[in-house]
C-alpha atoms as a PDB file:
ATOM      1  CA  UNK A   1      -6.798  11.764 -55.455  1.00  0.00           C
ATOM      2  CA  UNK A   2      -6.943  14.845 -52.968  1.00  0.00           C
ATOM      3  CA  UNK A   3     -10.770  13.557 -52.008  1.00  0.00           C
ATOM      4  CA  UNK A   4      -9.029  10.496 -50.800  1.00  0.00           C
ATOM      5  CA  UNK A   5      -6.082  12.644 -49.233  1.00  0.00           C
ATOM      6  CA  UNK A   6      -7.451  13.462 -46.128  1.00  0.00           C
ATOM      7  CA  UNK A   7      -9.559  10.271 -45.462  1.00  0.00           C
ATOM      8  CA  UNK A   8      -5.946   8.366 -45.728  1.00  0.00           C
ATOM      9  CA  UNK A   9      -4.083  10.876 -43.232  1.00  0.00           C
ATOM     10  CA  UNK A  10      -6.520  10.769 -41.151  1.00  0.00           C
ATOM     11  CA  UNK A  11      -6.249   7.125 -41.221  1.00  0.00           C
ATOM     12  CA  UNK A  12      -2.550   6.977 -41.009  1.00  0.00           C
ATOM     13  CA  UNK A  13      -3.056   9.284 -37.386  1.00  0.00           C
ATOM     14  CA  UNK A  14      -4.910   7.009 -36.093  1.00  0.00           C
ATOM     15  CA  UNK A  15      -2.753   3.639 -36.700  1.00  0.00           C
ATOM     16  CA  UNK A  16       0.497   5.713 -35.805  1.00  0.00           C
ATOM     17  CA  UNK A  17      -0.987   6.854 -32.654  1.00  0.00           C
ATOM     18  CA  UNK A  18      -3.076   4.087 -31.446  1.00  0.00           C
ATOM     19  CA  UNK A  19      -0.692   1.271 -32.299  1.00  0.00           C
ATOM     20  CA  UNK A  20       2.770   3.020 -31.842  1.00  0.00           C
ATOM     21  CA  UNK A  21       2.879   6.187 -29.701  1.00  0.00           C
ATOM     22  CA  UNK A  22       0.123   5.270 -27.324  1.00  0.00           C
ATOM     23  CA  UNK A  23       2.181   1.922 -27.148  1.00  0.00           C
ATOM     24  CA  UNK A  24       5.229   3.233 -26.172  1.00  0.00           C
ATOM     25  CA  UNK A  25       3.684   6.129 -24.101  1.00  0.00           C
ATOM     26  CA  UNK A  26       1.948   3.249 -22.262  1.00  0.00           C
ATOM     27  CA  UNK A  27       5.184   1.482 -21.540  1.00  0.00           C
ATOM     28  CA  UNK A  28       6.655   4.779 -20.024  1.00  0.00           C
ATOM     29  CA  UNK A  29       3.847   5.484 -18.087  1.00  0.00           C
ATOM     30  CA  UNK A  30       3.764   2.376 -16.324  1.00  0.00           C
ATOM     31  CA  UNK A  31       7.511   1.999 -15.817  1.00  0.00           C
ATOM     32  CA  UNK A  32       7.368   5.497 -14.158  1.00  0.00           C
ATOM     33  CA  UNK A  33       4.611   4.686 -12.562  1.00  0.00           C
ATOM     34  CA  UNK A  34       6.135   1.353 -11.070  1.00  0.00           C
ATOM     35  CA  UNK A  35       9.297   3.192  -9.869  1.00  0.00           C
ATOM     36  CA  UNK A  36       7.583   6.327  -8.339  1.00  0.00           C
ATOM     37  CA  UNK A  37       4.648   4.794  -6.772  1.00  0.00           C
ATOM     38  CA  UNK A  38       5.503   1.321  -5.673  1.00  0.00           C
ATOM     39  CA  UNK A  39       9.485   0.664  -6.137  1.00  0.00           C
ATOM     40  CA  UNK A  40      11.428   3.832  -5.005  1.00  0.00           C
ATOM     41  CA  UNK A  41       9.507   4.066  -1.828  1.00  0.00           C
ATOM     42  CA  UNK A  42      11.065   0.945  -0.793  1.00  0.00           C
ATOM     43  CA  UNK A  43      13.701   1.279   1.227  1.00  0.00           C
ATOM     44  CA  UNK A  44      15.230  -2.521   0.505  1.00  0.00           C
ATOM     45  CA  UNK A  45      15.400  -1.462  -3.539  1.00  0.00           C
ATOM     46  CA  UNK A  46      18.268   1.242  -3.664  1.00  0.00           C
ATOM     47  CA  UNK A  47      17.923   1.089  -7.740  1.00  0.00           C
ATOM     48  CA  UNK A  48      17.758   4.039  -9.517  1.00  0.00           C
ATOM     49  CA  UNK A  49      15.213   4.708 -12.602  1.00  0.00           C
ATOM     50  CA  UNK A  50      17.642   3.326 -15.174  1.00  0.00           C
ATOM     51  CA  UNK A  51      18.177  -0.173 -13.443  1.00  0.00           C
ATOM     52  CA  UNK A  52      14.715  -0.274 -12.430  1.00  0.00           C
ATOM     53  CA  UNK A  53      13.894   0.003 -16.718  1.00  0.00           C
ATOM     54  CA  UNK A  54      16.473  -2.556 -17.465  1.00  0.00           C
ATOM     55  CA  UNK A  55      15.013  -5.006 -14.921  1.00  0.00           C
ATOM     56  CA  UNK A  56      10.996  -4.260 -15.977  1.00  0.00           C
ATOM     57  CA  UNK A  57      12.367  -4.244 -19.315  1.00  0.00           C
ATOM     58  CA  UNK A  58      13.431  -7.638 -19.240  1.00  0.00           C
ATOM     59  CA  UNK A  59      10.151  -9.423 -17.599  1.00  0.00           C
ATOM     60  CA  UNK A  60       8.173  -6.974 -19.574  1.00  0.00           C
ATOM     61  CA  UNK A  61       9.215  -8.124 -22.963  1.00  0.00           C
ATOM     62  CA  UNK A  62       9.171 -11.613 -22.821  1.00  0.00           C
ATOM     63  CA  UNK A  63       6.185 -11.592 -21.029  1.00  0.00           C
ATOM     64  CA  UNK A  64       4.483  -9.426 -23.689  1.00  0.00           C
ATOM     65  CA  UNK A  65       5.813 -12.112 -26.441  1.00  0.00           C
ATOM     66  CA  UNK A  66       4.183 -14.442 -25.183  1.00  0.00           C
ATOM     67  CA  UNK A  67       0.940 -13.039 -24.783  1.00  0.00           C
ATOM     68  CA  UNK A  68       0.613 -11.989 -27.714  1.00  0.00           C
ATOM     69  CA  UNK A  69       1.770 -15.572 -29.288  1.00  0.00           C
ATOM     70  CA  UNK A  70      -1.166 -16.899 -27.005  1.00  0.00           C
ATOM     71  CA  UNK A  71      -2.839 -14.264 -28.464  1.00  0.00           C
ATOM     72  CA  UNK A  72      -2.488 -15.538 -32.090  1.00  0.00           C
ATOM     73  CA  UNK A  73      -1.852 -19.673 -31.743  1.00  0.00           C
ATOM     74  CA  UNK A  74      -3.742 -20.428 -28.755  1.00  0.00           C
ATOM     75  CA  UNK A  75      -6.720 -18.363 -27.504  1.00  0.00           C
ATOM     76  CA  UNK A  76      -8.847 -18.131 -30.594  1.00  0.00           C
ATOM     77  CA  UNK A  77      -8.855 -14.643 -30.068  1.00  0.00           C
ATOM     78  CA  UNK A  78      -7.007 -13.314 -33.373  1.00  0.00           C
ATOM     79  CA  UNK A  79      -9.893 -15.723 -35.213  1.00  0.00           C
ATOM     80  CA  UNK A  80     -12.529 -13.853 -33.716  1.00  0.00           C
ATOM     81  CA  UNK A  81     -11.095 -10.492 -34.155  1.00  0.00           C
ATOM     82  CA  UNK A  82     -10.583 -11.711 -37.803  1.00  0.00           C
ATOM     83  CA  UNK A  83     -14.005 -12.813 -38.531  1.00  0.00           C
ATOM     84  CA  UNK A  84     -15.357  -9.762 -36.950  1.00  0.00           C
ATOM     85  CA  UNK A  85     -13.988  -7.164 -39.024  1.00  0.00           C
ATOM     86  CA  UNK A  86     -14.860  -9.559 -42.290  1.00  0.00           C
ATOM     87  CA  UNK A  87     -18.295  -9.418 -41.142  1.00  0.00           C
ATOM     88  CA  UNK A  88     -18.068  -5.656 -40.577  1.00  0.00           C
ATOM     89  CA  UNK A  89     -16.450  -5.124 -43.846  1.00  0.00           C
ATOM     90  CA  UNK A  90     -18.920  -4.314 -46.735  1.00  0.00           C
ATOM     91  CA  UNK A  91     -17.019  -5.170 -49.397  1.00  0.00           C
ATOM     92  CA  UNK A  92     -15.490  -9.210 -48.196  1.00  0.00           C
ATOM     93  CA  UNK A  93     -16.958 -11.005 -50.553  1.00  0.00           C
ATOM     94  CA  UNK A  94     -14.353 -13.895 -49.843  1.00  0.00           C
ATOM     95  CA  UNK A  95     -15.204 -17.305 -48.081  1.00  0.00           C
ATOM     96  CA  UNK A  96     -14.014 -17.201 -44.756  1.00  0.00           C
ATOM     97  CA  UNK A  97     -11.237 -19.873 -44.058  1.00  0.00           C
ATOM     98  CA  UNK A  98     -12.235 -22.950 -42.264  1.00  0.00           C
ATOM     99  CA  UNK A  99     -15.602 -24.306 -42.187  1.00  0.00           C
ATOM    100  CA  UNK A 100     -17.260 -21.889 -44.200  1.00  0.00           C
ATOM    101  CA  UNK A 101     -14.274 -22.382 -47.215  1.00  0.00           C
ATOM    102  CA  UNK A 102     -13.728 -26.309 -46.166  1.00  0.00           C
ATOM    103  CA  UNK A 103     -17.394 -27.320 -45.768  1.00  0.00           C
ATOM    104  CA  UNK A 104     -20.269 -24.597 -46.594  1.00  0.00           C
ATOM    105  CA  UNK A 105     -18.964 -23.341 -49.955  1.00  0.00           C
ATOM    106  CA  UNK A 106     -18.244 -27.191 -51.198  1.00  0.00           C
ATOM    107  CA  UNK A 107     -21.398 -28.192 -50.116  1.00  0.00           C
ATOM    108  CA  UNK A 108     -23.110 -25.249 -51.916  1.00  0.00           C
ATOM    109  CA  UNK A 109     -21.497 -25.726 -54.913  1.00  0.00           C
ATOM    110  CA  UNK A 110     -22.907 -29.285 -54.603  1.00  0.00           C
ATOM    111  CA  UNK A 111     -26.048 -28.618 -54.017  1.00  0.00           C
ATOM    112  CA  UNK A 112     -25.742 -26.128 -57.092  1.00  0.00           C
ATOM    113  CA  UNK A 113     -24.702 -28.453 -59.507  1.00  0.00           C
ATOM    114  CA  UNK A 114     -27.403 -31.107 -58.058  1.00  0.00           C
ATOM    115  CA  UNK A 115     -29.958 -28.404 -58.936  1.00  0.00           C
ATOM    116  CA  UNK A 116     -29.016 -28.076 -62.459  1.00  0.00           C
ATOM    117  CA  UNK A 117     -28.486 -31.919 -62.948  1.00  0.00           C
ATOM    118  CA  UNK A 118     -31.910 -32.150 -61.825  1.00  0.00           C
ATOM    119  CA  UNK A 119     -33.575 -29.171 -63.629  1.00  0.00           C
ATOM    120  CA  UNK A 120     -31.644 -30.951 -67.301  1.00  0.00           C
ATOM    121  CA  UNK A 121     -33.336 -34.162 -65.863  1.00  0.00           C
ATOM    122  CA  UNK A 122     -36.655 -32.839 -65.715  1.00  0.00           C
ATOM    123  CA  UNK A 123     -36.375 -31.289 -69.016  1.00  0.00           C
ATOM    124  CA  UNK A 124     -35.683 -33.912 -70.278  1.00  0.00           C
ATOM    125  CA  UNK A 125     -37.742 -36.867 -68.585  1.00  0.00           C
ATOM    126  CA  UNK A 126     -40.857 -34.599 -69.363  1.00  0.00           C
ATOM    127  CA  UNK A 127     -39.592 -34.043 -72.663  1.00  0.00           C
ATOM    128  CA  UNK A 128     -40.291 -30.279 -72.304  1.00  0.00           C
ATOM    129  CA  UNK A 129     -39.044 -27.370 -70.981  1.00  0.00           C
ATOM    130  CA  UNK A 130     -40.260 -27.651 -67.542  1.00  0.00           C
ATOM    131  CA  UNK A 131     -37.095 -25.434 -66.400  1.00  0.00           C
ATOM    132  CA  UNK A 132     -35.681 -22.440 -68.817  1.00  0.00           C
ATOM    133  CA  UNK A 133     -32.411 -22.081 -70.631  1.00  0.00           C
ATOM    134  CA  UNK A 134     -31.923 -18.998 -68.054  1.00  0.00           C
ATOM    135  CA  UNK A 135     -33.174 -21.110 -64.795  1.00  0.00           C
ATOM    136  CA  UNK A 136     -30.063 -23.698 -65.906  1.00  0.00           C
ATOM    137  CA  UNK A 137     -28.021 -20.980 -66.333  1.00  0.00           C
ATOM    138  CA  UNK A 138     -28.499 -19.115 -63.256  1.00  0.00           C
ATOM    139  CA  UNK A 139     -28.143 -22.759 -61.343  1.00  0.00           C
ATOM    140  CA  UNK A 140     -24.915 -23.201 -63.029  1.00  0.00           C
ATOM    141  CA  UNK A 141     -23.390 -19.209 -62.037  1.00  0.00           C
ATOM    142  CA  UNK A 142     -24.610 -20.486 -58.086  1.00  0.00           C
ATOM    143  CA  UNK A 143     -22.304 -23.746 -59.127  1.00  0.00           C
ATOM    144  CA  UNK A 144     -19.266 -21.281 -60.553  1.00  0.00           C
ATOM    145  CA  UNK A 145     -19.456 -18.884 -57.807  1.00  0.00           C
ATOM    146  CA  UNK A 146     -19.837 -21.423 -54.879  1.00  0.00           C
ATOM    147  CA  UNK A 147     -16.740 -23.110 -56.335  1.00  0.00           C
ATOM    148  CA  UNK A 148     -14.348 -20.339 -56.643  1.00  0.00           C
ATOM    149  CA  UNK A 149     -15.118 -19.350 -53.026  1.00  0.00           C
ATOM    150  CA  UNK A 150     -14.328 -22.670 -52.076  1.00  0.00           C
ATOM    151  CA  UNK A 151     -11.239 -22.610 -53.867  1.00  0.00           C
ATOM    152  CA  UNK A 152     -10.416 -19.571 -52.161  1.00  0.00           C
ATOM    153  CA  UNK A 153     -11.613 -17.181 -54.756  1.00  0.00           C
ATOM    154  CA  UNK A 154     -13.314 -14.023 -54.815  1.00  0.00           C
ATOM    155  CA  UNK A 155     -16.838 -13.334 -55.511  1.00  0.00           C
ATOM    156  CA  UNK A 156     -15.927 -10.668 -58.585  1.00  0.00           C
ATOM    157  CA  UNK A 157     -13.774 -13.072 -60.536  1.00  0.00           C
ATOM    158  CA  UNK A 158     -14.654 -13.239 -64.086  1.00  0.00           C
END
């Protein structure tokens, strides 16, 4: 428990800080920024740092929602940042959703159970074990495991 201690803390810094304070330092910083550099120096603008937040504030925000709903419905971006860290992570042993759930794993699982059909043909159109008891097997844990991914399973099920 105290091995994984440290690993989790250290993991918990980095999420706070890179999702939440750098976030809302970020959001200072360029409203600061904004006013000092660009807004105060006008001499039409007359607002002081307060209004000038309120008013950034209330592009800023909306604008930001809707990026990031872009972001998740519309871009395809979230998919691919998805199926990256699957493919990065060692231990996924999950069918990805969509074509590799909808069409690879079914078709797998098809061709599985078209390999055993065949190998109990053969076995028995020769009228001797052309294919072993553990070949047939084996074919039908392929047809088992393709079919629970399909179905949304995991690789590990019993």
């Amino acid at each position: 428990m105290v091995k994984q201690l440290v690993p989790r803390l250290w993991y918990y810094l980095r999420i706070g800080f890179s999702t939440y304070l750098s976030f809302m330092l970020a959001v200072a910083n360029f409203i600061i920024l904004a006013y000092n550099l660009a807004l105060s120096r006008l001499a039409w603008w007359g607002l002081g740092m307060m209004e000038t937040t309120v008013i950034i504030l209330v592009f800023l925000i909306p604008s930001a929602v809707f990026m990031g709903w872009m972001h998740m419905n519309k871009l395809g971006t979230y998919q691919a940042d998805t199926g990256v860290a699957m493919a990065a992570n060692q231990f996924c042993f999950e069918a990805v959703p969509g074509k590799e759930r909808e069409v690879i794993m079914p078709y797998s699982a098809f061709q599985a159970r078209l390999n055993e059909n065949m190998m109990l043909a053969f076995n028995e159109l020769l009228r001797r074990e052309v294919f072993s008891a553990a070949e047939i097997g084996e074919a039908r844990r392929w047809n088992t495991m393709f079919k629970r991914l399909a179905d949304g399973g995991n690789v590990n099920e019993s």
